[in-house]
C-alpha atoms as a PDB file:
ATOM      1  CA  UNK A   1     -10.391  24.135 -23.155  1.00  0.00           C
ATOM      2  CA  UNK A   2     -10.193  20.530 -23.448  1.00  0.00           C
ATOM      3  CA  UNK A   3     -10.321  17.905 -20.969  1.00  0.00           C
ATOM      4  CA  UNK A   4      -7.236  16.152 -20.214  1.00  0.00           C
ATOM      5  CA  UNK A   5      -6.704  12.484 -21.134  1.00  0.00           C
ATOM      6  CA  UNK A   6      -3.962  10.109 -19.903  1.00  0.00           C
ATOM      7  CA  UNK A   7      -3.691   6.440 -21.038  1.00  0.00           C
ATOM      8  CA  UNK A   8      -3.133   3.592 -19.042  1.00  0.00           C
ATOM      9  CA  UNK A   9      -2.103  -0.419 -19.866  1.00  0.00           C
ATOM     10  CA  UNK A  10      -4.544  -2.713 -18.148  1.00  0.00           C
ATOM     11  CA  UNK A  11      -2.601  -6.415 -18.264  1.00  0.00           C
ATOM     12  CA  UNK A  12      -4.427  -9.914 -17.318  1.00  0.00           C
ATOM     13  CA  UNK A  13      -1.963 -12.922 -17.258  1.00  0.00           C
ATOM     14  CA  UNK A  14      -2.320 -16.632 -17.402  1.00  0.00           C
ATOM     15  CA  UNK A  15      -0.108 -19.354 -17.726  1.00  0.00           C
ATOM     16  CA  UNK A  16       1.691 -19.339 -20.842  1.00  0.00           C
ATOM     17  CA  UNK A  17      -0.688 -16.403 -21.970  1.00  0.00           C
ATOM     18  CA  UNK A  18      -1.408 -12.994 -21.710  1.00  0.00           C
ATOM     19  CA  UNK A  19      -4.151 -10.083 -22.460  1.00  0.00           C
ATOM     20  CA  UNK A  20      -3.550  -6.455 -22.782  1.00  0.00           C
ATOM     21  CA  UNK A  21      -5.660  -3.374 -23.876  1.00  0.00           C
ATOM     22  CA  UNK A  22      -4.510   0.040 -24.062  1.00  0.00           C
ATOM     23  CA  UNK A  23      -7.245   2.490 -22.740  1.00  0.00           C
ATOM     24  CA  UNK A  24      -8.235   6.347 -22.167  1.00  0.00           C
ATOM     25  CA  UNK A  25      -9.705   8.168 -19.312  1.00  0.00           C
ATOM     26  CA  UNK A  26     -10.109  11.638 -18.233  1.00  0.00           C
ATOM     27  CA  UNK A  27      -7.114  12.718 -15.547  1.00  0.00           C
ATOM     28  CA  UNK A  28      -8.723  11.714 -12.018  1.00  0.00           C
ATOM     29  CA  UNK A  29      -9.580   8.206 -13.231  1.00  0.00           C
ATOM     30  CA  UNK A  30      -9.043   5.518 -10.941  1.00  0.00           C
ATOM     31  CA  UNK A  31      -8.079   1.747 -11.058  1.00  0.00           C
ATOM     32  CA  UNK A  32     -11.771   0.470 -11.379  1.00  0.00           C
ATOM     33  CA  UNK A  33     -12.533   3.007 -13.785  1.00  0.00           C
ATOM     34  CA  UNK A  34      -9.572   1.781 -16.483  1.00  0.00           C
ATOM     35  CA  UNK A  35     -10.943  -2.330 -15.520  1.00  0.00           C
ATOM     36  CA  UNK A  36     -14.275  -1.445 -16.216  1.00  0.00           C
ATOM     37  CA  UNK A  37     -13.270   0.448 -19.517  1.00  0.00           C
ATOM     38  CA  UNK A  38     -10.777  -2.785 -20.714  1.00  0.00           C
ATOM     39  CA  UNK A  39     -13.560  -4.905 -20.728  1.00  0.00           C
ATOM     40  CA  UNK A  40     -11.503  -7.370 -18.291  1.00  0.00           C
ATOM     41  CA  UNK A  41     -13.818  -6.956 -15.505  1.00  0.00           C
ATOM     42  CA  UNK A  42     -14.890 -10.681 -15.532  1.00  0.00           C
ATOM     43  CA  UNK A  43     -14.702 -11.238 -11.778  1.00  0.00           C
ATOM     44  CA  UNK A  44     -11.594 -13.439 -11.788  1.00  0.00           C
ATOM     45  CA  UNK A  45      -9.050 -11.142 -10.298  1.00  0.00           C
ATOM     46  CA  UNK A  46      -8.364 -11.179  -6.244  1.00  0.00           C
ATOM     47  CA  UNK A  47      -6.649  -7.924  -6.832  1.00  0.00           C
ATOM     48  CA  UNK A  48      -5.083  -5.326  -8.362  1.00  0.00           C
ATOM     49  CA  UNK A  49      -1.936  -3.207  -8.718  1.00  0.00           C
ATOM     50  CA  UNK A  50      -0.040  -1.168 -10.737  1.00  0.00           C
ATOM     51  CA  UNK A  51       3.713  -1.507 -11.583  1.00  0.00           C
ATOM     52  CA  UNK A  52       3.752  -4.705  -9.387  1.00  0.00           C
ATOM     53  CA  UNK A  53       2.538  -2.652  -6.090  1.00  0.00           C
ATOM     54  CA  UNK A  54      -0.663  -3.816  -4.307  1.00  0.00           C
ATOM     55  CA  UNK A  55      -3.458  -0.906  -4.810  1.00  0.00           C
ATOM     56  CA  UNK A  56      -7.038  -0.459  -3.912  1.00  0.00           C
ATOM     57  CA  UNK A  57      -9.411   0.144  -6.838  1.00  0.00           C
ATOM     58  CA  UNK A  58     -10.046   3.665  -5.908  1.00  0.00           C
ATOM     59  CA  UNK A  59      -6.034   4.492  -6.385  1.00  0.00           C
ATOM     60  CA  UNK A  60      -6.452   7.359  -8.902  1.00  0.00           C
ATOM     61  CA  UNK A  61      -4.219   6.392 -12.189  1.00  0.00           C
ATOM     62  CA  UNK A  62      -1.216   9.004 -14.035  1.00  0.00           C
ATOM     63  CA  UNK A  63      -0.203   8.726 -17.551  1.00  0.00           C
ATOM     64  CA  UNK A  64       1.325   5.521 -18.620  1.00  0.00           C
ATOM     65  CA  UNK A  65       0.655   3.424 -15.620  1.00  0.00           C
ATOM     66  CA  UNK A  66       0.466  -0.022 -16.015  1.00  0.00           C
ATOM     67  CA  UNK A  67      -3.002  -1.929 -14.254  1.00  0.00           C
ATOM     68  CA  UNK A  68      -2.314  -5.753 -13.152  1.00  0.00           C
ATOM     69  CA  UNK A  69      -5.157  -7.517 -12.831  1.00  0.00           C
ATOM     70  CA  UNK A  70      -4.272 -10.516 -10.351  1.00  0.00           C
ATOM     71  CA  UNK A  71      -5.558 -13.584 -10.569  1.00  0.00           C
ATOM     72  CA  UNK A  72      -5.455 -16.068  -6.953  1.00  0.00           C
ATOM     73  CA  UNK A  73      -2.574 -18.342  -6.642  1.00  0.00           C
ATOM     74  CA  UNK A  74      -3.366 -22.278  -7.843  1.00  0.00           C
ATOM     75  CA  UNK A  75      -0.540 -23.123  -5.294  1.00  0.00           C
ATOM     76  CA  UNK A  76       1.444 -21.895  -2.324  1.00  0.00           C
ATOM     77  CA  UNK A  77       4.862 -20.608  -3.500  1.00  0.00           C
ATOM     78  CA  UNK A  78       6.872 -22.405  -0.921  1.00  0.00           C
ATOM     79  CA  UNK A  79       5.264 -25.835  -2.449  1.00  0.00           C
ATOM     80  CA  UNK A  80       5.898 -24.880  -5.557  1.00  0.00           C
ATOM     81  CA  UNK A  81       9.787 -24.283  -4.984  1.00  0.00           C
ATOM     82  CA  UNK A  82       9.597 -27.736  -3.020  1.00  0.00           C
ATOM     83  CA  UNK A  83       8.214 -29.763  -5.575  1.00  0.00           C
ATOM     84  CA  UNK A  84      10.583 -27.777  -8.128  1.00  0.00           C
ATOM     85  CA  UNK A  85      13.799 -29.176  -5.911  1.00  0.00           C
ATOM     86  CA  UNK A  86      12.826 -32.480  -5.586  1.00  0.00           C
ATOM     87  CA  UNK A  87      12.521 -32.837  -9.156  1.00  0.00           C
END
């Protein structure tokens, strides 16, 4: 019998730039499990969530979710919509 297999996206955005690797684990895995086997585990993320929702890093992962490495905000929204009007 073989061991089942389901593959997840893990994403890591910039500005103006994105990464994203494509990566197997067995069923079961969790959310540190697929950012430790992209290779994005750098540090630089405050969090992490899949398909836009907030998760912990022991969330266990399905087929075809999508892992969203987030990266802490360089500004407070609300400034940044200020700043945006004024202009």
């Amino acid at each position: 019998m073989r061991a089942e297999v389901i593959r997840v996206e893990v994403i890591r955005a910039w500005p103006r730039r994105h990464a994203s690797v494509r990566v197997e684990l067995p069923a079961g895995a969790t959310v540190a499990d697929a950012v430790s086997a992209s290779g994005m585990d750098d540090g630089e993320h405050v969090a992490v969530a899949v398909f836009g929702e907030k998760v912990e890093a022991a969330h266990v992962l399905r087929e075809g979710d999508r892992v969203e490495l987030l990266r802490p905000l360089t500004m407070d929204p609300k400034e940044a919509r200020r700043r945006r009007a004024v202009k």
